[in-house]
Structure formats: C-alpha cells, structure tokens
PDB file of N, CA and C in Angstrom:
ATOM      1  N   UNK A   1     105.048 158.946  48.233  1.00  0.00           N
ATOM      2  CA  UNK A   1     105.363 157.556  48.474  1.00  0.00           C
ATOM      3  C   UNK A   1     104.573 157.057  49.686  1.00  0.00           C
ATOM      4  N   UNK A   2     104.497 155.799  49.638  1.00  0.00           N
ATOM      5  CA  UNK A   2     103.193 155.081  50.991  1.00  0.00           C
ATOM      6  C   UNK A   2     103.954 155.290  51.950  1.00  0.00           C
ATOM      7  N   UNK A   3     105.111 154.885  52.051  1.00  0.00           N
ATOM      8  CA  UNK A   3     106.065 155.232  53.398  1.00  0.00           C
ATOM      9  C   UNK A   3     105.876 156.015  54.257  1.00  0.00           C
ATOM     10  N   UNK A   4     106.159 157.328  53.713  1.00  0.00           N
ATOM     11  CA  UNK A   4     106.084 158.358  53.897  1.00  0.00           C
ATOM     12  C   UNK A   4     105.054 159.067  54.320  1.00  0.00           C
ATOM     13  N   UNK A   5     103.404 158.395  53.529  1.00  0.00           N
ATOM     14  CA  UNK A   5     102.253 158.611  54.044  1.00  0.00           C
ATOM     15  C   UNK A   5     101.708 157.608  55.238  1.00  0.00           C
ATOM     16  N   UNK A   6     102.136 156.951  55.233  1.00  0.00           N
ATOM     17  CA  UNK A   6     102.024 155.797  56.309  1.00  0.00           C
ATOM     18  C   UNK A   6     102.354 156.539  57.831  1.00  0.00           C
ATOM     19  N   UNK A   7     104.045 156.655  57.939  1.00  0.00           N
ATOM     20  CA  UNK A   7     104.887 157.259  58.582  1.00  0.00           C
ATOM     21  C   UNK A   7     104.143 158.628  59.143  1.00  0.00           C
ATOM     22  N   UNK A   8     103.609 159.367  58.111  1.00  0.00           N
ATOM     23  CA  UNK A   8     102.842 160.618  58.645  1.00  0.00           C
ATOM     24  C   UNK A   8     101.862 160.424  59.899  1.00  0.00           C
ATOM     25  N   UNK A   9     101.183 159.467  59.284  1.00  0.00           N
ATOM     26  CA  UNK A   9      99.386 158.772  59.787  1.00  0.00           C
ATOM     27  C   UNK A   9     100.147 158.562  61.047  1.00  0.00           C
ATOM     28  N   UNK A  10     101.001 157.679  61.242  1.00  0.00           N
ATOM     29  CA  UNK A  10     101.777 156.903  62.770  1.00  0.00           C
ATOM     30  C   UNK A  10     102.222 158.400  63.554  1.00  0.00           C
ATOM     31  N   UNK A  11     102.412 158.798  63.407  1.00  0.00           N
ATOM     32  CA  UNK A  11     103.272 160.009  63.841  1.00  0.00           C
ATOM     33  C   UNK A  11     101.776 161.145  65.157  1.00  0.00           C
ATOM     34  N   UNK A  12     101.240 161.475  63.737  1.00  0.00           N
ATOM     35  CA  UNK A  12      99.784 162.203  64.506  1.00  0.00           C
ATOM     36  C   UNK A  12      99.455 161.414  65.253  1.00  0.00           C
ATOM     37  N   UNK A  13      98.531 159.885  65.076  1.00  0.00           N
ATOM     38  CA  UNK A  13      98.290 159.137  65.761  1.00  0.00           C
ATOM     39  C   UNK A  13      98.905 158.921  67.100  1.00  0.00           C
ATOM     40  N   UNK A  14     100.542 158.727  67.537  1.00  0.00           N
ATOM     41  CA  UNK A  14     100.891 157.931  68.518  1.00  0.00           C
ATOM     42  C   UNK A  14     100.980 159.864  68.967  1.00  0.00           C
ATOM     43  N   UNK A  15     100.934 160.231  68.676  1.00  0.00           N
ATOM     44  CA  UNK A  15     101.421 162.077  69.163  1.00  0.00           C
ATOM     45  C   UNK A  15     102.828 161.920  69.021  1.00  0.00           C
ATOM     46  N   UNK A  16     103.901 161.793  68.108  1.00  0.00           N
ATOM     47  CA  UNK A  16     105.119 161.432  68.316  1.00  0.00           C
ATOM     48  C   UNK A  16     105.839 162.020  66.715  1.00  0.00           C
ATOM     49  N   UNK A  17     106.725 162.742  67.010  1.00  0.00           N
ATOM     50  CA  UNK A  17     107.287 163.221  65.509  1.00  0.00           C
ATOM     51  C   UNK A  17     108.746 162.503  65.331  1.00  0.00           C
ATOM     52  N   UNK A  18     109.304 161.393  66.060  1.00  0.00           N
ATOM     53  CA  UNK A  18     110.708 160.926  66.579  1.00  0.00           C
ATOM     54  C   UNK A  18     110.854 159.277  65.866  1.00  0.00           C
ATOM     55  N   UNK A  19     109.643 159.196  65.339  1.00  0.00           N
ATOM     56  CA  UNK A  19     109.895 157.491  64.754  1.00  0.00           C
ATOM     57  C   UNK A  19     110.432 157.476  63.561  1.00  0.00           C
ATOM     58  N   UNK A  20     111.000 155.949  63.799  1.00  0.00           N
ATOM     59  CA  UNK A  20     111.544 155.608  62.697  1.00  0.00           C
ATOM     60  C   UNK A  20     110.816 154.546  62.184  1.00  0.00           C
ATOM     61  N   UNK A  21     111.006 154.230  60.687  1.00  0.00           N
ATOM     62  CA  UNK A  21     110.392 153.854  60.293  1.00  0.00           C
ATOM     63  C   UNK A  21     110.032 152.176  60.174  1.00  0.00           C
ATOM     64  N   UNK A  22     111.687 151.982  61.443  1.00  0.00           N
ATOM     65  CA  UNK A  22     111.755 150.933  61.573  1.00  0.00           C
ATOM     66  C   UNK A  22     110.769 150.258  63.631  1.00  0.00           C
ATOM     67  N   UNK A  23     110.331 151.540  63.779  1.00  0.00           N
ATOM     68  CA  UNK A  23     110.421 151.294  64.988  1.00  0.00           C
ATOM     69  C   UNK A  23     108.774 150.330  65.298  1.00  0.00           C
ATOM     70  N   UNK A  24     108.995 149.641  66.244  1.00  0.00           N
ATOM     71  CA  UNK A  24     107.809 149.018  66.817  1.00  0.00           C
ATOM     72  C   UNK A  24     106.865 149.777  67.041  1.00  0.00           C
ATOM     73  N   UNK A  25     105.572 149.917  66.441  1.00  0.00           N
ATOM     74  CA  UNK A  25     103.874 150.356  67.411  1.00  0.00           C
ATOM     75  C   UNK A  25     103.893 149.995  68.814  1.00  0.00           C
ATOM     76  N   UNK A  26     103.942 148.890  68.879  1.00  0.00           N
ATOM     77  CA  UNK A  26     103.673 148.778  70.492  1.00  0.00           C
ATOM     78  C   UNK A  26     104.840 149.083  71.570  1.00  0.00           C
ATOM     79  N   UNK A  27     106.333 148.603  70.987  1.00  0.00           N
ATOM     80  CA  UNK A  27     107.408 149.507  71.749  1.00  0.00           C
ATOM     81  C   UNK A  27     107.071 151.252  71.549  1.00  0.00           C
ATOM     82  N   UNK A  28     106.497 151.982  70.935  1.00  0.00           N
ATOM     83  CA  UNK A  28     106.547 153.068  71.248  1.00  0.00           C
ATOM     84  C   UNK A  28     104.555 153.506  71.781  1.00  0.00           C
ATOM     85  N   UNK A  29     104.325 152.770  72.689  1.00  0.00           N
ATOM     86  CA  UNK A  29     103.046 152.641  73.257  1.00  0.00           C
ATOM     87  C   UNK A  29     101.599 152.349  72.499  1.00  0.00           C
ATOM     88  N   UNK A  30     101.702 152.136  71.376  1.00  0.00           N
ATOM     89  CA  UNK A  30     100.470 151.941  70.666  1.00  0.00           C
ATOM     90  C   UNK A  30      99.828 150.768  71.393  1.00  0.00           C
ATOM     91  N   UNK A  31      98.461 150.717  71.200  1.00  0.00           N
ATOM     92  CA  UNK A  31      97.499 150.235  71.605  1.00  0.00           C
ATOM     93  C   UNK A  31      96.296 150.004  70.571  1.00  0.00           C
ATOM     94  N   UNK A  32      94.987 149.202  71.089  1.00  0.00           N
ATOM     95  CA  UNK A  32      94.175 149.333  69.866  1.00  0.00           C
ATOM     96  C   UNK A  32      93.186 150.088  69.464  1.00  0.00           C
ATOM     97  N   UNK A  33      93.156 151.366  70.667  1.00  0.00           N
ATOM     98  CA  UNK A  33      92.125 152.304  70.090  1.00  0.00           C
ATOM     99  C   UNK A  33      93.369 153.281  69.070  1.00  0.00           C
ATOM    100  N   UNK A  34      94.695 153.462  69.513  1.00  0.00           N
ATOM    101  CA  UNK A  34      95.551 153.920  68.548  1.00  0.00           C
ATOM    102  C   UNK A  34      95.491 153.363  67.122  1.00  0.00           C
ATOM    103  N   UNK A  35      95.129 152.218  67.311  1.00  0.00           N
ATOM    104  CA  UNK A  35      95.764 151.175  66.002  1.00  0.00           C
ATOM    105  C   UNK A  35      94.310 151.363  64.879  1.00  0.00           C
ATOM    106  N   UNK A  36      93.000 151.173  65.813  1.00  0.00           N
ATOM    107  CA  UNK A  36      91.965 151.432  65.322  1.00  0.00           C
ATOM    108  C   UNK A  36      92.240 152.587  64.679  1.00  0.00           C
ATOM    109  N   UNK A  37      92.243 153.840  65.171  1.00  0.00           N
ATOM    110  CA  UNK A  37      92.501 155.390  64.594  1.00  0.00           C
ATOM    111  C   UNK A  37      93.434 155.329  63.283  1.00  0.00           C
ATOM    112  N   UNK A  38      94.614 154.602  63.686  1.00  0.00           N
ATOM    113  CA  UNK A  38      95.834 154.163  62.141  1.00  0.00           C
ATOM    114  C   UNK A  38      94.936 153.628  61.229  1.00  0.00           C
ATOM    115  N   UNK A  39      94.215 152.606  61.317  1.00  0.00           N
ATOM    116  CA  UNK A  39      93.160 151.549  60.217  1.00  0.00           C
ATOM    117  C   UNK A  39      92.040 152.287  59.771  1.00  0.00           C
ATOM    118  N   UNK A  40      91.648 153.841  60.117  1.00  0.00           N
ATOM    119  CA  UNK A  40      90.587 154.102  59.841  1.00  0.00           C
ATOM    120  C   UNK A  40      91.140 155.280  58.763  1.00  0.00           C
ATOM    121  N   UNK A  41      92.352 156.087  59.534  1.00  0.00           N
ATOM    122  CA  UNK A  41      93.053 156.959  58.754  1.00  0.00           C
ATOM    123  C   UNK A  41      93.871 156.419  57.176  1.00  0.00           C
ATOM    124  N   UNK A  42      94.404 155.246  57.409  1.00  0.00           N
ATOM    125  CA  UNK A  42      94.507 154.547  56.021  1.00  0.00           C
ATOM    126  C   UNK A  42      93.635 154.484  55.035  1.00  0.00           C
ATOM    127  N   UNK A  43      92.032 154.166  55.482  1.00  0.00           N
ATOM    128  CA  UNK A  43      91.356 153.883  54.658  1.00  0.00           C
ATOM    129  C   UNK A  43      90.820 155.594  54.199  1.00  0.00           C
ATOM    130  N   UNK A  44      90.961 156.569  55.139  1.00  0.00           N
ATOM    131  CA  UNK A  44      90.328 157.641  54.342  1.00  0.00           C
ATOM    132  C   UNK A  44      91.367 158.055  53.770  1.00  0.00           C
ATOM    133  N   UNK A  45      92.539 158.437  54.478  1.00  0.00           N
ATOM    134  CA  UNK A  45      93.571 159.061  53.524  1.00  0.00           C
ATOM    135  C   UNK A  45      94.496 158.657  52.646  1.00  0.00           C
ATOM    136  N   UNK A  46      94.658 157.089  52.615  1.00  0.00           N
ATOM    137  CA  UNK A  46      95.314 156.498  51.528  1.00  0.00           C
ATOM    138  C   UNK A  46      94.283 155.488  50.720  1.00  0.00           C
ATOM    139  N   UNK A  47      92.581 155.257  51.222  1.00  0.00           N
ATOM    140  CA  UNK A  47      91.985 154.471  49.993  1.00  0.00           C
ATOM    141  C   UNK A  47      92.506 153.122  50.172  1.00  0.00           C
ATOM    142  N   UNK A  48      93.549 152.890  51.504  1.00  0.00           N
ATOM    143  CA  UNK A  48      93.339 151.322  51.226  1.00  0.00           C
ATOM    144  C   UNK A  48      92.620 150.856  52.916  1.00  0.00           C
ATOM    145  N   UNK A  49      92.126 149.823  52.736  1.00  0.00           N
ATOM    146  CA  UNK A  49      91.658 148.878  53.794  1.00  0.00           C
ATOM    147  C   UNK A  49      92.805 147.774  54.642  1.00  0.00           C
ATOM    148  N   UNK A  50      93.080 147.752  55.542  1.00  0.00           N
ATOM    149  CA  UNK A  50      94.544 147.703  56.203  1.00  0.00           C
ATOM    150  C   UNK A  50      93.447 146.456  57.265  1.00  0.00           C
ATOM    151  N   UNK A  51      93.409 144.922  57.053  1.00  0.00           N
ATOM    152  CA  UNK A  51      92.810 143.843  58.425  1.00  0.00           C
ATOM    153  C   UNK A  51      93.922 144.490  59.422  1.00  0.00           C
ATOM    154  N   UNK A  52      93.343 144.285  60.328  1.00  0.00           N
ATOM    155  CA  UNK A  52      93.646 144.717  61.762  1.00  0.00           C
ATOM    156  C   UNK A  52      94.964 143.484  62.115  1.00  0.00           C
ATOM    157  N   UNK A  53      94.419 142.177  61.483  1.00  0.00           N
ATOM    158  CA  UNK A  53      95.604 141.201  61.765  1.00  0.00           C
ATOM    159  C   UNK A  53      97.084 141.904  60.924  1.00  0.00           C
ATOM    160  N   UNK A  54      97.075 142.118  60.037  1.00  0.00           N
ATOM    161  CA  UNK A  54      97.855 142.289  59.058  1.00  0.00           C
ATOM    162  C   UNK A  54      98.458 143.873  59.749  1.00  0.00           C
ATOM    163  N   UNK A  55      97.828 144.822  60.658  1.00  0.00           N
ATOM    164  CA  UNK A  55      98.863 145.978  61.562  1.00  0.00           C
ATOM    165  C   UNK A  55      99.339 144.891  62.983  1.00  0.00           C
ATOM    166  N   UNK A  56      98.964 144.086  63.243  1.00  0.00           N
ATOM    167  CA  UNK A  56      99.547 143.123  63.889  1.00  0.00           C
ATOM    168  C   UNK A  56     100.704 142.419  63.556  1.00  0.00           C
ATOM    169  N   UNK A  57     100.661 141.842  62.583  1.00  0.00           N
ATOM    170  CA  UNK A  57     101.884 141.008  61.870  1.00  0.00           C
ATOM    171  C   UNK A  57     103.140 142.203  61.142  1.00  0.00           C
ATOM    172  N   UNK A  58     102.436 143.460  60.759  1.00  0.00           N
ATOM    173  CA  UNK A  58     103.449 144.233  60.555  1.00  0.00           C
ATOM    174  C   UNK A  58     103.114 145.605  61.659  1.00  0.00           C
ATOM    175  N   UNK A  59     104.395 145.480  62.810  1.00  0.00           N
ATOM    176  CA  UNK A  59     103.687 146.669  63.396  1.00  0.00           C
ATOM    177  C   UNK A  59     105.053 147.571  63.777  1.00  0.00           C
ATOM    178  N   UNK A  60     105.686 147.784  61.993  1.00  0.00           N
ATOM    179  CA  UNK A  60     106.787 148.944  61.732  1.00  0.00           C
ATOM    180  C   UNK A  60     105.682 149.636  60.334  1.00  0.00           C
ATOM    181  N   UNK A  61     106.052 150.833  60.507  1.00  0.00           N
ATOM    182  CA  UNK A  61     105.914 151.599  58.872  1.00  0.00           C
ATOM    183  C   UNK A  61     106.555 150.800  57.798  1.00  0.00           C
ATOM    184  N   UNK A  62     107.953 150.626  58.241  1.00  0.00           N
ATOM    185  CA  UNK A  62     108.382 149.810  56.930  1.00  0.00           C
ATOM    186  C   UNK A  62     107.408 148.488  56.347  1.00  0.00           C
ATOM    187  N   UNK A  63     106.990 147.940  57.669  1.00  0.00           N
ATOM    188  CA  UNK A  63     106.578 146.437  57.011  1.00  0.00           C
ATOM    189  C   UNK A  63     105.269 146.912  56.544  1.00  0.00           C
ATOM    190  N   UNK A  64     104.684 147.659  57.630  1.00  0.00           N
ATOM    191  CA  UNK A  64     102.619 148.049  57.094  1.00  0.00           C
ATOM    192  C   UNK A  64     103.111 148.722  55.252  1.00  0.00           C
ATOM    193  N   UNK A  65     104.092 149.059  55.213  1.00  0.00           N
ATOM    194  CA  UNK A  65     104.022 150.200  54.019  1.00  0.00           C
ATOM    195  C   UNK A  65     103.726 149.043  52.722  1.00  0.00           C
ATOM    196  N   UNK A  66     105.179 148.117  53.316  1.00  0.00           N
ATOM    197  CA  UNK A  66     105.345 147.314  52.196  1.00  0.00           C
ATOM    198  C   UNK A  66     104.232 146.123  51.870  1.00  0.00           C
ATOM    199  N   UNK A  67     103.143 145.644  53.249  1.00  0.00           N
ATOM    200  CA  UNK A  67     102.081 144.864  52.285  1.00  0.00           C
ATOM    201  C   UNK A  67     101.472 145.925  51.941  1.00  0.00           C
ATOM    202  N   UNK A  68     101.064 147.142  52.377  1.00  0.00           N
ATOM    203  CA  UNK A  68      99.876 148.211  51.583  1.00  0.00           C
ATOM    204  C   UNK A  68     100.369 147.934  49.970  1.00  0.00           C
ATOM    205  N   UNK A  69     101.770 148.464  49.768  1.00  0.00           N
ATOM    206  CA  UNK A  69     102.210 148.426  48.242  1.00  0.00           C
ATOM    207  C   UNK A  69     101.809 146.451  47.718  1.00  0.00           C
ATOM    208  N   UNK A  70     102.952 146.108  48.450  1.00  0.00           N
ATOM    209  CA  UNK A  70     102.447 144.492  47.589  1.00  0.00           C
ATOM    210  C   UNK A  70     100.190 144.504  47.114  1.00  0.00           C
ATOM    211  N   UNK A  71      99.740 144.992  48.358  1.00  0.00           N
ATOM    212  CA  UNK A  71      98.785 144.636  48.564  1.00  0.00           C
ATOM    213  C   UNK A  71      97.688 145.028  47.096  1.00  0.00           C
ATOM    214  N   UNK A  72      98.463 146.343  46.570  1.00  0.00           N
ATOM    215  CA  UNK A  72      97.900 147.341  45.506  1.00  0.00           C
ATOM    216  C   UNK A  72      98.603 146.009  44.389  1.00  0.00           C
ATOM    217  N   UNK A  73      99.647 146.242  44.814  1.00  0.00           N
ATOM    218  CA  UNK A  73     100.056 145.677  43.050  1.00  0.00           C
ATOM    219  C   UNK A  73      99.204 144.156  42.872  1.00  0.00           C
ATOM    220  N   UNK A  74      98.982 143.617  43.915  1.00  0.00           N
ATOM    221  CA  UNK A  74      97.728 142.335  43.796  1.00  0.00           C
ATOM    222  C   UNK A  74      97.053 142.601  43.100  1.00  0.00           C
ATOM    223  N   UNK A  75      95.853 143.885  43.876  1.00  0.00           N
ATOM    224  CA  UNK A  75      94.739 143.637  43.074  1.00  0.00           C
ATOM    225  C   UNK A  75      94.520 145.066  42.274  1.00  0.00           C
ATOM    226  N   UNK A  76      95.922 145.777  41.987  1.00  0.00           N
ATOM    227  CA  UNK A  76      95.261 146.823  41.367  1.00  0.00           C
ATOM    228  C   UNK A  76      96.015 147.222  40.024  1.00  0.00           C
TER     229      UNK A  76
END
C-alpha cells in the first residue's frame, strides 16, 4: 500500500522510526534538503513524481499518500 511506502521513505529520511502517519514534516524537523531527498526517493522507489508544492500543501504521510493515489487514479 502507498501509505505504508510513503511512511517508510519519511522514516529513513527524517532518521526517525516513531511517526505517525498523521504527524507534521516540519513539526518533526524536516527541512528542504530532507524534503528534496523524500521527492527524489518517491520518484525512484514508488515511480511517481511528487511537485515540491504539493509536499508542501500535504506535509503528513496521510495527506502526501492520498494525492500520490488520487494522483495515479487521474492519469493512470
């Protein structure tokens, strides 16, 4: 499930195994060379392309998960 792979990616990234899936990027210190590293790891390990605005506007797993999915069922 994307969640779940999402959730993974955030986890390595922030060095943190304690999030939830509801929790804020930037309440738990993310930044944008972090965020960069999240947007680059999406695109190799899940195949999708993630705008940088759009980890802005969603910056929980839950919300990034759910446009990645809306985002597939658009155009795929």
């Amino acid at each position: 499930m994307i969640t779940e792979r999402v959730h993974a990616i955030w986890c390595r990234e922030l060095g943190r195994d304690d999030i939830a899936f509801d929790d804020d990027f930037f309440a738990l210190g993310g930044q944008s060379v972090i965020m960069a590293r999240i947007q680059r790891s999406l695109i190799v390990e899940l195949g999708v392309e993630v705008p940088v605005d759009q980890l802005f506007r969603n910056p929980t797993v839950s919300s990034i998960s759910a446009y990645i999915t809306s985002s597939e069922t658009m155009t795929g």
